[in-house]
C-alpha atoms as a PDB file:
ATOM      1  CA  UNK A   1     104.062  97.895  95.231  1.00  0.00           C
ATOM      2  CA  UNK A   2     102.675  96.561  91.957  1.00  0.00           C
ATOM      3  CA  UNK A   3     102.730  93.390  89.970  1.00  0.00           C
ATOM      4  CA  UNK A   4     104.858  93.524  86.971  1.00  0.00           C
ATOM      5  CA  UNK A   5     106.113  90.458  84.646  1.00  0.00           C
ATOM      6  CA  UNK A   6     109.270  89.409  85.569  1.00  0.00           C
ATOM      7  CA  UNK A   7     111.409  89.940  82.194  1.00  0.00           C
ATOM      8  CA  UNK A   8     109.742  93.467  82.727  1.00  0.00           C
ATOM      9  CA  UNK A   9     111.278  94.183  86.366  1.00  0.00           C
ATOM     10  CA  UNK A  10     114.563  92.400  85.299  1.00  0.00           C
ATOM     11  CA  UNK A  11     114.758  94.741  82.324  1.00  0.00           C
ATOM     12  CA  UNK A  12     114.439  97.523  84.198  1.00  0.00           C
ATOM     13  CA  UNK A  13     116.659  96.937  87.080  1.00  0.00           C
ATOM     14  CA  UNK A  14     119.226  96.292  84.490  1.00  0.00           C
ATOM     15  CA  UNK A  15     119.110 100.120  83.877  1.00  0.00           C
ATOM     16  CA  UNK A  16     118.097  99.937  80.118  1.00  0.00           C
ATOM     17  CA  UNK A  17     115.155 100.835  77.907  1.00  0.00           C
ATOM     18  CA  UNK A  18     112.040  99.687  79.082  1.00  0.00           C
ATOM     19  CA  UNK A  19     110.672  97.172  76.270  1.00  0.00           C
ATOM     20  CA  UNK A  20     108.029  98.338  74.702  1.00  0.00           C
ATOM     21  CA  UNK A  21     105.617  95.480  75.780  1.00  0.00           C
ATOM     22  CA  UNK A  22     106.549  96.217  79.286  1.00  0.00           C
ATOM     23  CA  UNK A  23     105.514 100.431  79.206  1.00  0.00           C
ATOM     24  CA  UNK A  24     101.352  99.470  79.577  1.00  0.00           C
ATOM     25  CA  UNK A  25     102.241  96.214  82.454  1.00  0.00           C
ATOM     26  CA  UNK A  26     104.276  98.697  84.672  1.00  0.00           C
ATOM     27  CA  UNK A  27     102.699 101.946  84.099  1.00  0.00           C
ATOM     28  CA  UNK A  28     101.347 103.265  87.038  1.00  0.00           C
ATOM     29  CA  UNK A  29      98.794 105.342  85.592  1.00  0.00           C
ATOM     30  CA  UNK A  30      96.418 102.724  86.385  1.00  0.00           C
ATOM     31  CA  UNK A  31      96.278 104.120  90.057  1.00  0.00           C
ATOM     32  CA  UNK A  32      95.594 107.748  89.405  1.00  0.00           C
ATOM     33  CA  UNK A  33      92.044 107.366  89.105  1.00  0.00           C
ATOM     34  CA  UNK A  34      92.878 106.291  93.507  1.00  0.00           C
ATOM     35  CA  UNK A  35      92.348 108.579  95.971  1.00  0.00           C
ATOM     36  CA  UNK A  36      95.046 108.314  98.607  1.00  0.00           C
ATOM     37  CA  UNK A  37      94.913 109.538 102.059  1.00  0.00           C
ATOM     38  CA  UNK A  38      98.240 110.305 104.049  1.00  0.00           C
ATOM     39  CA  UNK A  39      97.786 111.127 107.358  1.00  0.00           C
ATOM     40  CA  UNK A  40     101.389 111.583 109.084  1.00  0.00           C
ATOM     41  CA  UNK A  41     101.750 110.358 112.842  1.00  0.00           C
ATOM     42  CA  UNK A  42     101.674 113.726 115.058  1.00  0.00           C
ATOM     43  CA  UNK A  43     104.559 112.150 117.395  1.00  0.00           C
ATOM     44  CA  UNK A  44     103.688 114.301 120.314  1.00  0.00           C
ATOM     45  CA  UNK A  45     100.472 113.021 120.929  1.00  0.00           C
ATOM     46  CA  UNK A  46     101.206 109.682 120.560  1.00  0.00           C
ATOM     47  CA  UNK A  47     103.566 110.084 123.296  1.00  0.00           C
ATOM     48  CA  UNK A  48     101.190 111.985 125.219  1.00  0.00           C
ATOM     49  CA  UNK A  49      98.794 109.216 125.124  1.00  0.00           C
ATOM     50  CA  UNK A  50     101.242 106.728 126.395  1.00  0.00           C
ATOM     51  CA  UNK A  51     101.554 107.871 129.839  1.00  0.00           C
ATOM     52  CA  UNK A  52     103.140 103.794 130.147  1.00  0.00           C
ATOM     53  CA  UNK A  53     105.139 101.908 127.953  1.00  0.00           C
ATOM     54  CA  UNK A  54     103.960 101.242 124.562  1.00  0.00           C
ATOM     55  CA  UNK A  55     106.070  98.862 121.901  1.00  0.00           C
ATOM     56  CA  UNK A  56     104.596  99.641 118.113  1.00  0.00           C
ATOM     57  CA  UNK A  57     105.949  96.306 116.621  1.00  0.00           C
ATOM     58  CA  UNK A  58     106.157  96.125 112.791  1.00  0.00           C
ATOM     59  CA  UNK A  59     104.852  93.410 110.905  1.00  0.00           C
ATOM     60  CA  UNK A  60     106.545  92.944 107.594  1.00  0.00           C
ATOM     61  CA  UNK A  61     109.896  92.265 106.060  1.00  0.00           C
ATOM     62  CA  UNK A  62     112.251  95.147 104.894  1.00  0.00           C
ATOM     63  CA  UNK A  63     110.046  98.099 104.902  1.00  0.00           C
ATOM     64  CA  UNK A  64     109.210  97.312 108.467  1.00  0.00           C
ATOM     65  CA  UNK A  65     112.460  96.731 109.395  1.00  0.00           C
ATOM     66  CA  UNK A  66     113.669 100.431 108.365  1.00  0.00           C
ATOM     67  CA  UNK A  67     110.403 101.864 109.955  1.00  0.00           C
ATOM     68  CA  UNK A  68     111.534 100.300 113.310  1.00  0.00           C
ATOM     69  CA  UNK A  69     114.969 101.747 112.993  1.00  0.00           C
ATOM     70  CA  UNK A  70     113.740 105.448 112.227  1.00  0.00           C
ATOM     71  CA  UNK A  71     111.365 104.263 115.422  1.00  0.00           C
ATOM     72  CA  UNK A  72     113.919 103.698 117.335  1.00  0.00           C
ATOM     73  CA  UNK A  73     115.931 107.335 116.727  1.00  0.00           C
ATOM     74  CA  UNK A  74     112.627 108.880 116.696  1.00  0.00           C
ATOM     75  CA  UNK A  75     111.750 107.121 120.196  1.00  0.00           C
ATOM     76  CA  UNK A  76     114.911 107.059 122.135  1.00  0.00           C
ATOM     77  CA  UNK A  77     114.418 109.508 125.029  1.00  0.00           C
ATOM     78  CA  UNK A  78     110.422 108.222 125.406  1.00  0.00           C
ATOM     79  CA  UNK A  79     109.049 105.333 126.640  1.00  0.00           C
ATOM     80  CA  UNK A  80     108.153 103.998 123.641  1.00  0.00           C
ATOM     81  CA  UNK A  81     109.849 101.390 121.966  1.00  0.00           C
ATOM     82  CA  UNK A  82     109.510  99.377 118.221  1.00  0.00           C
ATOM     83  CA  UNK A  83     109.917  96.141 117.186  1.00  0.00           C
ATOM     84  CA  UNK A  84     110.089  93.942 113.999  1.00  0.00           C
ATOM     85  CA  UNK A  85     108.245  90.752 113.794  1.00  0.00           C
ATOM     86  CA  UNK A  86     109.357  89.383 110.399  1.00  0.00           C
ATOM     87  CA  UNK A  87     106.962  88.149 108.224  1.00  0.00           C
ATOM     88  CA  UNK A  88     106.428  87.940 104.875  1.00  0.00           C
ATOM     89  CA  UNK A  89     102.906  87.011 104.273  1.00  0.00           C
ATOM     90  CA  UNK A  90      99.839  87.195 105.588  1.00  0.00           C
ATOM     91  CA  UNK A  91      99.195  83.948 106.733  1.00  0.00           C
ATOM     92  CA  UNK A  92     102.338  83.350 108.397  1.00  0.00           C
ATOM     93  CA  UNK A  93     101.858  85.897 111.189  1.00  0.00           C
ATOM     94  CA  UNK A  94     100.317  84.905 114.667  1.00  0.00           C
ATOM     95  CA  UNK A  95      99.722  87.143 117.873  1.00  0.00           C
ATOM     96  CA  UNK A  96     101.772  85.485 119.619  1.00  0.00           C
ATOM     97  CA  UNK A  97     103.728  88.666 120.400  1.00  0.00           C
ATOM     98  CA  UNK A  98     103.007  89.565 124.335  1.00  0.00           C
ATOM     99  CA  UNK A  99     105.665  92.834 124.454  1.00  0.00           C
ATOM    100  CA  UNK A 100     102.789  94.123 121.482  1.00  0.00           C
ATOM    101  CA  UNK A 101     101.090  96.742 122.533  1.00  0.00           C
ATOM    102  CA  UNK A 102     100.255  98.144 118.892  1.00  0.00           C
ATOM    103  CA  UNK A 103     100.589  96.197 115.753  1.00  0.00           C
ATOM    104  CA  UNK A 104     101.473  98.031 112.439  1.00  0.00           C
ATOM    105  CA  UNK A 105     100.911  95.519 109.434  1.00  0.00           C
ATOM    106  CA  UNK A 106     102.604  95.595 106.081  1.00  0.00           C
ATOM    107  CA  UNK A 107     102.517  92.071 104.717  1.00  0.00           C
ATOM    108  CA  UNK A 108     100.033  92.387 101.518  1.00  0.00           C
ATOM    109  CA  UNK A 109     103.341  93.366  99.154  1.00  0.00           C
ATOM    110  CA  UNK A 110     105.018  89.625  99.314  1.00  0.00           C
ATOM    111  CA  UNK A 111     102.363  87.782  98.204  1.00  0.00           C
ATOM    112  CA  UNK A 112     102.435  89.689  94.878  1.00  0.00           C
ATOM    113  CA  UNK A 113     106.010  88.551  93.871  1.00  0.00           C
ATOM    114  CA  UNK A 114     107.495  85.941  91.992  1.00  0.00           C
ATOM    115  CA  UNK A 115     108.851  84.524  95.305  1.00  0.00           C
ATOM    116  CA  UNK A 116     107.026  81.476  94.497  1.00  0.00           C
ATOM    117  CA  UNK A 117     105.821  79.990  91.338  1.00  0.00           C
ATOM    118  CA  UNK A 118     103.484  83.132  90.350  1.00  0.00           C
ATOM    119  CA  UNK A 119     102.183  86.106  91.979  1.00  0.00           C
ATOM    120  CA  UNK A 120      98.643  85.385  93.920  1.00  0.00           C
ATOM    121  CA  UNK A 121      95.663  86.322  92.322  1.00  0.00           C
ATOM    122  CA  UNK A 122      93.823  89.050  93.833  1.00  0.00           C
ATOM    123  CA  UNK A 123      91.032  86.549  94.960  1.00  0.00           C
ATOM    124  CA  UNK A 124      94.140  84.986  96.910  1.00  0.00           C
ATOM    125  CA  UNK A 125      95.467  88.334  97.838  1.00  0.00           C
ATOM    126  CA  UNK A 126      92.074  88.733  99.629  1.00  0.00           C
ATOM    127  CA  UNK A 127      91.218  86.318 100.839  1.00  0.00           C
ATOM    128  CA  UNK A 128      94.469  85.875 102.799  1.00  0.00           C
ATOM    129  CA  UNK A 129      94.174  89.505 104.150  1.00  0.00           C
ATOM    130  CA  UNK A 130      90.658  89.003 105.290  1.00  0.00           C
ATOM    131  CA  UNK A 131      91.990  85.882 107.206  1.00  0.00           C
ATOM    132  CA  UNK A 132      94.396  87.191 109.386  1.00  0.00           C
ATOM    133  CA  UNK A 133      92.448  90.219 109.753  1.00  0.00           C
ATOM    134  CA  UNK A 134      89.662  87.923 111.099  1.00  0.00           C
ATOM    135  CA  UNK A 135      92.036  86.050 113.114  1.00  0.00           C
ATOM    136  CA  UNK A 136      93.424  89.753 114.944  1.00  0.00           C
ATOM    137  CA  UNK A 137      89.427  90.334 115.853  1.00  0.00           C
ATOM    138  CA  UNK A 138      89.363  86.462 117.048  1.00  0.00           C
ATOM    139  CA  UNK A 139      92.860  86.194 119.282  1.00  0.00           C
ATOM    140  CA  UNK A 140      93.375  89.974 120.130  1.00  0.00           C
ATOM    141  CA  UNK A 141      92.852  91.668 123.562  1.00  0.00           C
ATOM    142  CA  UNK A 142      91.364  95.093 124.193  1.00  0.00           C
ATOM    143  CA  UNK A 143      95.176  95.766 124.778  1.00  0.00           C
ATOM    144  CA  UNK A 144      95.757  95.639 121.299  1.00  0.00           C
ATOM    145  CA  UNK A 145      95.681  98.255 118.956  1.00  0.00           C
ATOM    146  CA  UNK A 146      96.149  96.850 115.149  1.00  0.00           C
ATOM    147  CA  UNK A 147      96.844  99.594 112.419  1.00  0.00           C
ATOM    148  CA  UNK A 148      97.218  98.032 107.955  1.00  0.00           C
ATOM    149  CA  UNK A 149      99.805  99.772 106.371  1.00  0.00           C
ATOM    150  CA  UNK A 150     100.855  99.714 102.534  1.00  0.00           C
END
């Protein structure tokens, strides 16, 4: 997920050339100098581990939402279950969750859109991440495992 102006994403949802001012603002050759690490879920041994019932519940909006429906195929013969707790941004979610036994969080892409009057800064960005993070350390139980996803 990356910030791009809005006439930009508009003209190229439309289908159609990508303006020429637009090819530099939603290039995404500015991440290749990133190293990313992608380290795929062995399912097994999370079931192993989870001799008792374990709910992974799915912070976010639509991303999270399909990850707890592949969960839920994935899952269906274990006792492991998944959950959605909708939320958009980072600030808006609370632990207030009790069925949670591990938290997978994915709400750092909303504040980035033009869902309000401009996308937040990064400073915002931040700053609201470090927040609720600080707030999981503050409210959460040794029960809880918490796991940031983007």
């Amino acid at each position: 997920t990356r910030w791009q102006p809005m006439q930009c994403f508009l003209a190229k949802k439309a289908g159609g050339k990508t303006p020429l001012e637009c090819e530099a603002k939603i290039s995404v050759n500015r991440f290749k100098p990133y190293r990313f690490d992608w380290n795929p879920p062995d399912l097994k041994d999370i079931v192993s581990r989870h001799p008792e019932p374990a709910s992974f519940c799915l912070v976010g909006a639509s991303h999270s939402g399909d990850l707890v429906q592949a969960g839920k195929r994935i899952f269906k013969k274990t006792i492991i279950t998944t959950a959605i707790v909708d939320t958009q941004y980072p600030n808006l979610f609370t632990l207030h969750h009790p069925d949670c036994t591990h938290y997978i969080i994915a709400t750092g892409q909303w504040p980035g859109s033009f869902d309000h009057a401009h996308p937040h800064s990064w400073a915002e960005w931040e700053s609201d991440m470090h927040q609720m993070i600080t707030r999981f350390q503050r409210f959460s139980t040794s029960d809880n495992n918490f796991y940031l996803r983007s």
